[in-house]
PDB file of N, CA and C in Angstrom:
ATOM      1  N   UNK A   1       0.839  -1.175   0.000  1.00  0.00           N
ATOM      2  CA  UNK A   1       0.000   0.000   0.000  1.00  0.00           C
ATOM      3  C   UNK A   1       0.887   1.243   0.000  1.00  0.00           C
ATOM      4  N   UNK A   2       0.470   2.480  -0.784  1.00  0.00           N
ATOM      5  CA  UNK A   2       1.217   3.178  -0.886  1.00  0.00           C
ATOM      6  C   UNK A   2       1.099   4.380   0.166  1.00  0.00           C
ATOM      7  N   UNK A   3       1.806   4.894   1.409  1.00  0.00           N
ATOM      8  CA  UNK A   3       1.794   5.512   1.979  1.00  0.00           C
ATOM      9  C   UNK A   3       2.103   6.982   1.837  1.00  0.00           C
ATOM     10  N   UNK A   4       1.588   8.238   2.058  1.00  0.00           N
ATOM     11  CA  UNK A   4       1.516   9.351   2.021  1.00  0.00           C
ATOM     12  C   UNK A   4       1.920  10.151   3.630  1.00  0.00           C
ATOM     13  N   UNK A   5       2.930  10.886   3.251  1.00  0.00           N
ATOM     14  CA  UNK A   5       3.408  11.713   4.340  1.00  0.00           C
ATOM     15  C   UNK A   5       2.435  13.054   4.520  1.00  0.00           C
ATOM     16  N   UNK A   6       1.541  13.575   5.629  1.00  0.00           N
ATOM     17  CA  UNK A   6       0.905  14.495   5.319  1.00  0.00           C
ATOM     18  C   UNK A   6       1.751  15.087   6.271  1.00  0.00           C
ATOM     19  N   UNK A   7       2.032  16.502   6.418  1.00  0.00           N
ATOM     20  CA  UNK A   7       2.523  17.444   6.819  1.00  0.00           C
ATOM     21  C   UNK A   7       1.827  17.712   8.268  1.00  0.00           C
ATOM     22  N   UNK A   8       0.671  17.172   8.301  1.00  0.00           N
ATOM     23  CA  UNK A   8      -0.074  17.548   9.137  1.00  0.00           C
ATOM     24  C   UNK A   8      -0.373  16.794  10.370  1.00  0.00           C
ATOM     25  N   UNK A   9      -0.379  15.575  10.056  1.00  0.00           N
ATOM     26  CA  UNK A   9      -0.795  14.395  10.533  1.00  0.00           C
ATOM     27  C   UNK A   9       0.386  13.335  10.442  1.00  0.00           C
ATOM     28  N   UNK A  10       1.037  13.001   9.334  1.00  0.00           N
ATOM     29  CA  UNK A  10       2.324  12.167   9.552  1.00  0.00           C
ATOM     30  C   UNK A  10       1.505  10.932   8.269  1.00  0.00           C
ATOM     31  N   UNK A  11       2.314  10.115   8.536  1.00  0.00           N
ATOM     32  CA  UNK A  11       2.264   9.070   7.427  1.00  0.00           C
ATOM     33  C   UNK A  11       0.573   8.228   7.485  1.00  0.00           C
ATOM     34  N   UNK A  12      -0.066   8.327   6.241  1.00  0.00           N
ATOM     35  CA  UNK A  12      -1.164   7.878   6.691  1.00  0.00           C
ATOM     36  C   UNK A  12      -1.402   6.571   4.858  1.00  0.00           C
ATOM     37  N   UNK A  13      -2.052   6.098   4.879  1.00  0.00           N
ATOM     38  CA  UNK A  13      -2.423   5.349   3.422  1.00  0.00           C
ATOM     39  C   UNK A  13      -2.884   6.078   2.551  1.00  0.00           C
ATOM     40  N   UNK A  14      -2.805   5.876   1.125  1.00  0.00           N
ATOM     41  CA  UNK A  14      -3.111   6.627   0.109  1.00  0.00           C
ATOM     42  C   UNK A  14      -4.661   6.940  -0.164  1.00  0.00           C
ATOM     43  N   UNK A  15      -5.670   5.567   0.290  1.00  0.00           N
ATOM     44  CA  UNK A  15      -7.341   6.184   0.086  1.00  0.00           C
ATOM     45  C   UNK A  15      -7.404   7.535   0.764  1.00  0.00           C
ATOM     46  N   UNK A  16      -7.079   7.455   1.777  1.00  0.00           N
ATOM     47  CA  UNK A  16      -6.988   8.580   2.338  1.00  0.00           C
ATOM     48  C   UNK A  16      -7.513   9.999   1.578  1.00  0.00           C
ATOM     49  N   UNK A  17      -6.587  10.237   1.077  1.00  0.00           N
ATOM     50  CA  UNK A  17      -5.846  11.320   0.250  1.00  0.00           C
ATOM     51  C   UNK A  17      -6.503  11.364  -1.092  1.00  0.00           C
ATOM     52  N   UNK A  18      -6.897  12.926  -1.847  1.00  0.00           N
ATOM     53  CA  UNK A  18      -6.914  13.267  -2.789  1.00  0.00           C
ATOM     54  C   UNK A  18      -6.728  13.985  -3.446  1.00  0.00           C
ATOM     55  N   UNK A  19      -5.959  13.850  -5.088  1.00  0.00           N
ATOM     56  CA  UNK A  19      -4.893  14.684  -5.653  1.00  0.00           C
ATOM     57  C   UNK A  19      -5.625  15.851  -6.155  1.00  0.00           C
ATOM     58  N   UNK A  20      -5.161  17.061  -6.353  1.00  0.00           N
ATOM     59  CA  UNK A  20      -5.628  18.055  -6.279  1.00  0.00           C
ATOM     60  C   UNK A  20      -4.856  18.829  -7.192  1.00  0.00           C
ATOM     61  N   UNK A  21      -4.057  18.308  -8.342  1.00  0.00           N
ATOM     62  CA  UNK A  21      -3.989  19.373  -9.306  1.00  0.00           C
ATOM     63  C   UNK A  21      -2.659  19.506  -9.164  1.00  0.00           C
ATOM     64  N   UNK A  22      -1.660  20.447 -10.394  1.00  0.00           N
ATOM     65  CA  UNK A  22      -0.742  21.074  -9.955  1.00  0.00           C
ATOM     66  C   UNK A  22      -0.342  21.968  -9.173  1.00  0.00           C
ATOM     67  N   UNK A  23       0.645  21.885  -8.338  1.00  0.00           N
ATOM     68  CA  UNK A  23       1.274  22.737  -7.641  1.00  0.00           C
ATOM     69  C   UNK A  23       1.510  24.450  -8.038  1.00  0.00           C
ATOM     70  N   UNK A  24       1.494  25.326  -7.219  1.00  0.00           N
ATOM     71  CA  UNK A  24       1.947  26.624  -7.230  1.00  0.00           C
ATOM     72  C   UNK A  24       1.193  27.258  -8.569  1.00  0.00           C
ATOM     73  N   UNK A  25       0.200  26.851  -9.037  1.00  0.00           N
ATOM     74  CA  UNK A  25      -0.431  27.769 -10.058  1.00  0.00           C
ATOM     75  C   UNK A  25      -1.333  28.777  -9.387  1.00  0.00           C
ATOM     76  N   UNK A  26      -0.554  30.007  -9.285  1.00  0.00           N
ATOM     77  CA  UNK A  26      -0.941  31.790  -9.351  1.00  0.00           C
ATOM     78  C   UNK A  26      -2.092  31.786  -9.661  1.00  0.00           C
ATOM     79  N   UNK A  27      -2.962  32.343  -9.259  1.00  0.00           N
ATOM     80  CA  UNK A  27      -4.335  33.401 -10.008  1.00  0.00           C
ATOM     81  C   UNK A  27      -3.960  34.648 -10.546  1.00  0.00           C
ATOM     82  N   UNK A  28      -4.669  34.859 -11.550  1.00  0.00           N
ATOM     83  CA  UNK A  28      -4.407  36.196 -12.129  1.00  0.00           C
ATOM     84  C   UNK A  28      -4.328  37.525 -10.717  1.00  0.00           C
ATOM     85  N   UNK A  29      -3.500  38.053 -11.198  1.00  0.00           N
ATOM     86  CA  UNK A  29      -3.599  38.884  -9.951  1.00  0.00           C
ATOM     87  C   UNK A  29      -4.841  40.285 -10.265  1.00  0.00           C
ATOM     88  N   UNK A  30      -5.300  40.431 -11.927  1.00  0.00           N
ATOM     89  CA  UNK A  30      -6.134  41.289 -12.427  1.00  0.00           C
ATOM     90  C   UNK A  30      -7.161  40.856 -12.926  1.00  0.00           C
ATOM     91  N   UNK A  31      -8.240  39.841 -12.622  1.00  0.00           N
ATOM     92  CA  UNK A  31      -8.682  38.791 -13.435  1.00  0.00           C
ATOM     93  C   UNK A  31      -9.580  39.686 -14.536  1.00  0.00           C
ATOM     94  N   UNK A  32     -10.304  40.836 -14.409  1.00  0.00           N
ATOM     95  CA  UNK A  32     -10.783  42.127 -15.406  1.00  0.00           C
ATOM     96  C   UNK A  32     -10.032  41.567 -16.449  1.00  0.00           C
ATOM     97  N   UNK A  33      -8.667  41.658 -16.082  1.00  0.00           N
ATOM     98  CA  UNK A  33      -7.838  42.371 -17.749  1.00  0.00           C
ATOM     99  C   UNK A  33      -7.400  40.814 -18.262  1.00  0.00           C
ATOM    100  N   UNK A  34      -8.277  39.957 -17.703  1.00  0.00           N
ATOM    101  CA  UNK A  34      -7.610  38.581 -18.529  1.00  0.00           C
ATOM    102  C   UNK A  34      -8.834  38.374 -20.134  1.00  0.00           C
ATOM    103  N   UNK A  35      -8.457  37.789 -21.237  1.00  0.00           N
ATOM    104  CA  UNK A  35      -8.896  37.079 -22.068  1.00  0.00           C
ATOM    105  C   UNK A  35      -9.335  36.056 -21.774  1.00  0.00           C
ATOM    106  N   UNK A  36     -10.153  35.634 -23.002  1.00  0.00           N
ATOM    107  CA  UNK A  36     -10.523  34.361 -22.872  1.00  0.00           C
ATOM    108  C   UNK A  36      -9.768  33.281 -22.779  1.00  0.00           C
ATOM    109  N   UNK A  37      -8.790  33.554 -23.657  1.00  0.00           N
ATOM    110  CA  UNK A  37      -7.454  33.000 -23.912  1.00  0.00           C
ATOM    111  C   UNK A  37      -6.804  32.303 -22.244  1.00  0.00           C
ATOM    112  N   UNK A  38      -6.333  33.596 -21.488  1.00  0.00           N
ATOM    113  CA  UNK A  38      -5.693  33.792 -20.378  1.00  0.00           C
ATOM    114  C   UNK A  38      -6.140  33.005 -19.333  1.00  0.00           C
ATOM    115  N   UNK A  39      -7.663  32.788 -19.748  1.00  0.00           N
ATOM    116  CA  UNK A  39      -8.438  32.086 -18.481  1.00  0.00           C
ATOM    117  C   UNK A  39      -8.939  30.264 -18.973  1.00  0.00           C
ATOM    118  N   UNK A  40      -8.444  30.049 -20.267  1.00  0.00           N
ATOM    119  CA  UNK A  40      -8.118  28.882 -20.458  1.00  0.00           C
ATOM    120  C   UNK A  40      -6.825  28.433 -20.034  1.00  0.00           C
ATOM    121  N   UNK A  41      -5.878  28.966 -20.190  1.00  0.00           N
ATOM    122  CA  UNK A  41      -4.272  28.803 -19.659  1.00  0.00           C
ATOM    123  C   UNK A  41      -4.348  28.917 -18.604  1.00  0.00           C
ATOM    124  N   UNK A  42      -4.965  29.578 -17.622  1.00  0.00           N
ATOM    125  CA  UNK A  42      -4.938  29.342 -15.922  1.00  0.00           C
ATOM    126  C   UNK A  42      -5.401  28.015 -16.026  1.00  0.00           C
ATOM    127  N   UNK A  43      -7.315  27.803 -16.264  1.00  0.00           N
ATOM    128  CA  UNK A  43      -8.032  27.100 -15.640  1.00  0.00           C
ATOM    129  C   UNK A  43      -7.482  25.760 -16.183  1.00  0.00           C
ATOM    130  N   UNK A  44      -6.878  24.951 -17.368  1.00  0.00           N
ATOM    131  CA  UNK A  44      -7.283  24.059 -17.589  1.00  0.00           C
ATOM    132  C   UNK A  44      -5.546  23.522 -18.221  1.00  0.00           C
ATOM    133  N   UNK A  45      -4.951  24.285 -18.833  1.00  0.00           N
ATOM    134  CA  UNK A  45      -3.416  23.620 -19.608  1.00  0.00           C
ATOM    135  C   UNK A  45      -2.249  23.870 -17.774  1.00  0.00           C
ATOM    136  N   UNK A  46      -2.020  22.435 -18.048  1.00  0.00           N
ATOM    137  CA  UNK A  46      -0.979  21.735 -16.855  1.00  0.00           C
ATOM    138  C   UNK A  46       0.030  21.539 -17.611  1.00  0.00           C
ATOM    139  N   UNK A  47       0.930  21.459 -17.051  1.00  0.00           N
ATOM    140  CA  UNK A  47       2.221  20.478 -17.650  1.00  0.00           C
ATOM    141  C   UNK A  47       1.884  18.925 -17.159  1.00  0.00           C
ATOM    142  N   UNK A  48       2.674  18.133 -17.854  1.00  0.00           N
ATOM    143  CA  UNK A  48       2.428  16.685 -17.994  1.00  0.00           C
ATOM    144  C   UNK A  48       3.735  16.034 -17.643  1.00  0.00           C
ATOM    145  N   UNK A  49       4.806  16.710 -17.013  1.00  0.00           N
ATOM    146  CA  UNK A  49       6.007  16.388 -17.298  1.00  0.00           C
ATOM    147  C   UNK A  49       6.307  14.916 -16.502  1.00  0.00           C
ATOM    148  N   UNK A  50       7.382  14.050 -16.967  1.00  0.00           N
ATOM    149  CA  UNK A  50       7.670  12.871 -16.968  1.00  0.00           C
ATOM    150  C   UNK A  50       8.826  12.881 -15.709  1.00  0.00           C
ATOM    151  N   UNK A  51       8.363  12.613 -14.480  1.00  0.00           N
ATOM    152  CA  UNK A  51       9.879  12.769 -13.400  1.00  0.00           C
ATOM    153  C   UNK A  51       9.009  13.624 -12.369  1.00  0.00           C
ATOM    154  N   UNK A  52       9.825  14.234 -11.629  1.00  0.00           N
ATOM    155  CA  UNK A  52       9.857  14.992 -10.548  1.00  0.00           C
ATOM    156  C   UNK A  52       8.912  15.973 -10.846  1.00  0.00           C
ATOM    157  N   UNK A  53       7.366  15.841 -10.392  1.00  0.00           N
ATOM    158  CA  UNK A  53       6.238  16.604 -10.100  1.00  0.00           C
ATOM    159  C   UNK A  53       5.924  17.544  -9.461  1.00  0.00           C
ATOM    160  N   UNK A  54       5.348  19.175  -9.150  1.00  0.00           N
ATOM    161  CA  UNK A  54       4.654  19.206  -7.625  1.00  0.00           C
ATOM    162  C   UNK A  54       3.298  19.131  -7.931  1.00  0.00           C
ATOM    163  N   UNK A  55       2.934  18.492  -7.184  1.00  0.00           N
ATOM    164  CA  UNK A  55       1.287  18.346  -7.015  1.00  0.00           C
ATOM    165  C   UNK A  55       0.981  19.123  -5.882  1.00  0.00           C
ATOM    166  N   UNK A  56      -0.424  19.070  -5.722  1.00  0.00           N
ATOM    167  CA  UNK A  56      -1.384  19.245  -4.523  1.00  0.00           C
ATOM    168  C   UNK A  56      -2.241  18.246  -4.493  1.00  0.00           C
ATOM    169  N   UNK A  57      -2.187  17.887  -3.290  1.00  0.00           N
ATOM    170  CA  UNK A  57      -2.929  16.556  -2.344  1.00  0.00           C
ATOM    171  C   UNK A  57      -3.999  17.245  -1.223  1.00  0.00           C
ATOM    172  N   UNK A  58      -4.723  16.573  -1.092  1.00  0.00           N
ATOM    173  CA  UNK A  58      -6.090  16.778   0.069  1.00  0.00           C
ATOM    174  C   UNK A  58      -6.043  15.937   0.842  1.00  0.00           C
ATOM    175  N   UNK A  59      -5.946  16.043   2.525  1.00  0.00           N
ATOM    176  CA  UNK A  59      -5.772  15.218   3.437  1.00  0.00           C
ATOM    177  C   UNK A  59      -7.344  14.753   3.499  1.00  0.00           C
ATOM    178  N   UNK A  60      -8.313  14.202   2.807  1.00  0.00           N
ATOM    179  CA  UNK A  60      -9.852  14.408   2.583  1.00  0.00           C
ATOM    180  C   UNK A  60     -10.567  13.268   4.062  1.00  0.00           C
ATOM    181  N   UNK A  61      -9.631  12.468   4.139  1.00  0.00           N
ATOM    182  CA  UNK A  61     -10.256  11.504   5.371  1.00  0.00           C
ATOM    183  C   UNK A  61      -9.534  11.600   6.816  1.00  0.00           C
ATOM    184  N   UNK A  62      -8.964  12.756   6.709  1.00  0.00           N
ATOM    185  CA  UNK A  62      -7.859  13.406   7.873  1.00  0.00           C
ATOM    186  C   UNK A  62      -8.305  14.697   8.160  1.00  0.00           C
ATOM    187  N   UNK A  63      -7.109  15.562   7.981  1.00  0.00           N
ATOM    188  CA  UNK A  63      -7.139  16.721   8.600  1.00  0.00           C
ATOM    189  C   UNK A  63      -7.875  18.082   7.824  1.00  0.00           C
ATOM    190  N   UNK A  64      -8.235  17.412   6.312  1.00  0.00           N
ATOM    191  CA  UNK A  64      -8.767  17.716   5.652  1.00  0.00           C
ATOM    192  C   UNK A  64      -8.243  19.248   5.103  1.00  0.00           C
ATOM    193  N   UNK A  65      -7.009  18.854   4.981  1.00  0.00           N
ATOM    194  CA  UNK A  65      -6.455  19.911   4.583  1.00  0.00           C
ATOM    195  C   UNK A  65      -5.482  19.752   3.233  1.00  0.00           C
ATOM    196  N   UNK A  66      -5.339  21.127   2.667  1.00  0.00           N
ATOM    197  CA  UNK A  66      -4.667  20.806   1.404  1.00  0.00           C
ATOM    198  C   UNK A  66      -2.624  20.627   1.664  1.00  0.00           C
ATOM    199  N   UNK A  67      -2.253  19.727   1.102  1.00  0.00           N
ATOM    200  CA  UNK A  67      -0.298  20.586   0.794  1.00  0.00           C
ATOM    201  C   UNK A  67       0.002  19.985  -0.662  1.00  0.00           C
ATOM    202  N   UNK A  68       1.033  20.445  -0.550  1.00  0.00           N
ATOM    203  CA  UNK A  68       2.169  20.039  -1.692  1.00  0.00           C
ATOM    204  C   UNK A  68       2.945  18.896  -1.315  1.00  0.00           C
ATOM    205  N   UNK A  69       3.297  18.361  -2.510  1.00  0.00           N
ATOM    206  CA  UNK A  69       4.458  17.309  -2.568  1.00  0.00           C
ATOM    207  C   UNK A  69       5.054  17.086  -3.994  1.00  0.00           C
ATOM    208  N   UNK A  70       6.274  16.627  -3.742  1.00  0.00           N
ATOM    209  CA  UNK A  70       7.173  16.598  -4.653  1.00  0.00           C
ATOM    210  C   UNK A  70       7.160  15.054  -5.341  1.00  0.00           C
ATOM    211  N   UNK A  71       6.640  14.403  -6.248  1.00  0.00           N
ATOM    212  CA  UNK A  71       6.000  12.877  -6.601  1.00  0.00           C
ATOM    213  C   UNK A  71       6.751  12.627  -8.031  1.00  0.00           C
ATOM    214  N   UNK A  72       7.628  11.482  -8.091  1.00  0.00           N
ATOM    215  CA  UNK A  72       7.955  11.167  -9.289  1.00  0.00           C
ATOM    216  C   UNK A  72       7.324  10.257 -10.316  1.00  0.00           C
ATOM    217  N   UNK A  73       6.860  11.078 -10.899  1.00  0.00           N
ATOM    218  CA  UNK A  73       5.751   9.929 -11.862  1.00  0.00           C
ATOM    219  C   UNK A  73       5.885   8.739 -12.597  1.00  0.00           C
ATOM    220  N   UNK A  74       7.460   8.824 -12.463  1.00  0.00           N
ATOM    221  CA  UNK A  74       7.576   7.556 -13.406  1.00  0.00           C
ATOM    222  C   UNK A  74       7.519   6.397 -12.180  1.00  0.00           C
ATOM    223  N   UNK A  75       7.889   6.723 -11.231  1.00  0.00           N
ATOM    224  CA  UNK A  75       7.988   5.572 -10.129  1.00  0.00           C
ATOM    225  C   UNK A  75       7.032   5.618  -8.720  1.00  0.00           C
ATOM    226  N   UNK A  76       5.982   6.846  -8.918  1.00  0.00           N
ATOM    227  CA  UNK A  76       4.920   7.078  -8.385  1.00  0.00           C
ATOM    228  C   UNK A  76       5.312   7.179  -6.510  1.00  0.00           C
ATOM    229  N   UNK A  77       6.953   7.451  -6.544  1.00  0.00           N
ATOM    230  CA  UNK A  77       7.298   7.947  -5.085  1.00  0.00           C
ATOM    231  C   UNK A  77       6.795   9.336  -5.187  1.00  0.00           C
ATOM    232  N   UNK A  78       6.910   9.514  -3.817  1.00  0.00           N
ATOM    233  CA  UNK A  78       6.743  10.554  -2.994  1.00  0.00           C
ATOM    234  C   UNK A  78       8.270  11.175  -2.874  1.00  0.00           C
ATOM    235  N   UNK A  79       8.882  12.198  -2.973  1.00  0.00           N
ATOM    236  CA  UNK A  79      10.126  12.659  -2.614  1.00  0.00           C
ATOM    237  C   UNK A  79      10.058  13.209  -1.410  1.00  0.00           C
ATOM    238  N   UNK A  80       9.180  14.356  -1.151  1.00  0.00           N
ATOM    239  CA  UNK A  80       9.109  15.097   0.001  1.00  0.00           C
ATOM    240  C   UNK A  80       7.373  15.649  -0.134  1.00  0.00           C
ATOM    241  N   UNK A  81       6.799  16.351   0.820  1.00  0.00           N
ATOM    242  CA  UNK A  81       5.737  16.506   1.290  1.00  0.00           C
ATOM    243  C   UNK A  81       5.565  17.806   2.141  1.00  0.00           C
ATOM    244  N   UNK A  82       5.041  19.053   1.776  1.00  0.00           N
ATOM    245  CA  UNK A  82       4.981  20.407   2.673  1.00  0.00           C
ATOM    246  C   UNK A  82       4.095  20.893   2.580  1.00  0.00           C
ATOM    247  N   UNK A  83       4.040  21.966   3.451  1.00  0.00           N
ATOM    248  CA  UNK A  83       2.570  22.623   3.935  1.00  0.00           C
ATOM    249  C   UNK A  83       2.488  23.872   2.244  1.00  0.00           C
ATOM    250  N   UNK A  84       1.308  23.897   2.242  1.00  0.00           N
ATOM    251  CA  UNK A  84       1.115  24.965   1.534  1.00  0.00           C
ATOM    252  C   UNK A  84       1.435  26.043   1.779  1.00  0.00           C
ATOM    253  N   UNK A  85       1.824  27.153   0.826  1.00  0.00           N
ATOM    254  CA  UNK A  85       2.936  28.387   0.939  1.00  0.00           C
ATOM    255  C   UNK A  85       3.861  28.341   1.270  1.00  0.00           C
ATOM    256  N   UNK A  86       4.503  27.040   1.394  1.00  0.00           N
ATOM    257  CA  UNK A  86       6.140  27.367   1.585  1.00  0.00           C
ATOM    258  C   UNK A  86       6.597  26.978  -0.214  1.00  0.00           C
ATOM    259  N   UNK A  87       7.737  27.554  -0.076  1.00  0.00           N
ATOM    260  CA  UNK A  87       8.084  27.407  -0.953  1.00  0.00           C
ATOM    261  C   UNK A  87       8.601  25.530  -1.649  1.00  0.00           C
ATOM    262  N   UNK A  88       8.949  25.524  -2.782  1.00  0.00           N
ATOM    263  CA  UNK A  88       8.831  24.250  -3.307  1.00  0.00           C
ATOM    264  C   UNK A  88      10.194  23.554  -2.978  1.00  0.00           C
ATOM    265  N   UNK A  89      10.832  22.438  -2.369  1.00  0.00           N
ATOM    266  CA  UNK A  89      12.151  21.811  -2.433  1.00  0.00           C
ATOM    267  C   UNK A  89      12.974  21.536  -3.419  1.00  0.00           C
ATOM    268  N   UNK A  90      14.003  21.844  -2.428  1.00  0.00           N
ATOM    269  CA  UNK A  90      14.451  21.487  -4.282  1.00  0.00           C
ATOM    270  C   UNK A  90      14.761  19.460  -4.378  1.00  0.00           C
ATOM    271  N   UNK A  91      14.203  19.309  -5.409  1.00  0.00           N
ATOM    272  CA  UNK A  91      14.032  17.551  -5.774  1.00  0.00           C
ATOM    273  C   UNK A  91      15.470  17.348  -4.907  1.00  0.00           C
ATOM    274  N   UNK A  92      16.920  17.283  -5.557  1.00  0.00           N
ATOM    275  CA  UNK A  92      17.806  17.632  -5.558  1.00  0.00           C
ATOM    276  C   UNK A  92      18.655  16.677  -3.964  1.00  0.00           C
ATOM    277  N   UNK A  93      17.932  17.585  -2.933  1.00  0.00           N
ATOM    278  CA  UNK A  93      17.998  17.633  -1.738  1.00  0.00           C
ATOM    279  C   UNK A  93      16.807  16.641  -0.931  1.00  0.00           C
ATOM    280  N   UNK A  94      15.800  16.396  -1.550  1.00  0.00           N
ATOM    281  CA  UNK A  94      14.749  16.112  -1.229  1.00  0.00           C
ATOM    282  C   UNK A  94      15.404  14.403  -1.124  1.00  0.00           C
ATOM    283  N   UNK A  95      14.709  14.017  -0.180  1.00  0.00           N
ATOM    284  CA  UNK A  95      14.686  12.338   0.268  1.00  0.00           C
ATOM    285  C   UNK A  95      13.378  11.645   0.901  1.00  0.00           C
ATOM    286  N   UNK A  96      13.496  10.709  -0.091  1.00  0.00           N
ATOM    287  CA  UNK A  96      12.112   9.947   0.013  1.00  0.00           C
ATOM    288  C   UNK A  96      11.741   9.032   1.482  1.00  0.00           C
TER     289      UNK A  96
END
């Protein structure tokens, strides 16, 4: 079973938990002066990239709270795991 580090709570099982999108995507800070364009590129185009991820996770059967983590997709680890608004780790340094 694949275990999840929550920031909040500590190591719990994966039902648990639900994924919540990419990491660190900004809101327009003017949303008036956005296009249609602008508000397809927020709401809906992700990157897909192959390796070292950040996501956002939902502690949904816990603390019910949102964080980040650093997840390698090809091997579906976990690298590291943090509270929301801190800034992102670097992979690098990061240990699973």
């Amino acid at each position: 079973m694949l275990l999840i580090n929550c920031p909040y709570c500590g190591e719990r099982p994966e039902p648990e938990f639900v994924y919540g999108g990419e990491a660190h995507i900004a809101r327009p800070k003017d949303p008036d002066s956005q296009g249609p364009q602008d508000w397809v590129r927020y709401l809906y185009r992700r990157d897909n990239t192959r390796g070292v991820h950040a996501e956002r996770w939902r502690h949904t059967h816990g603390c019910g709270r949102f964080f980040n983590a650093l997840r390698d997709t090809t091997t579906d680890h976990f690298l590291v795991t943090y509270k929301t608004g801190e800034p992102r780790p670097d992979p690098a340094k990061a240990t699973p």
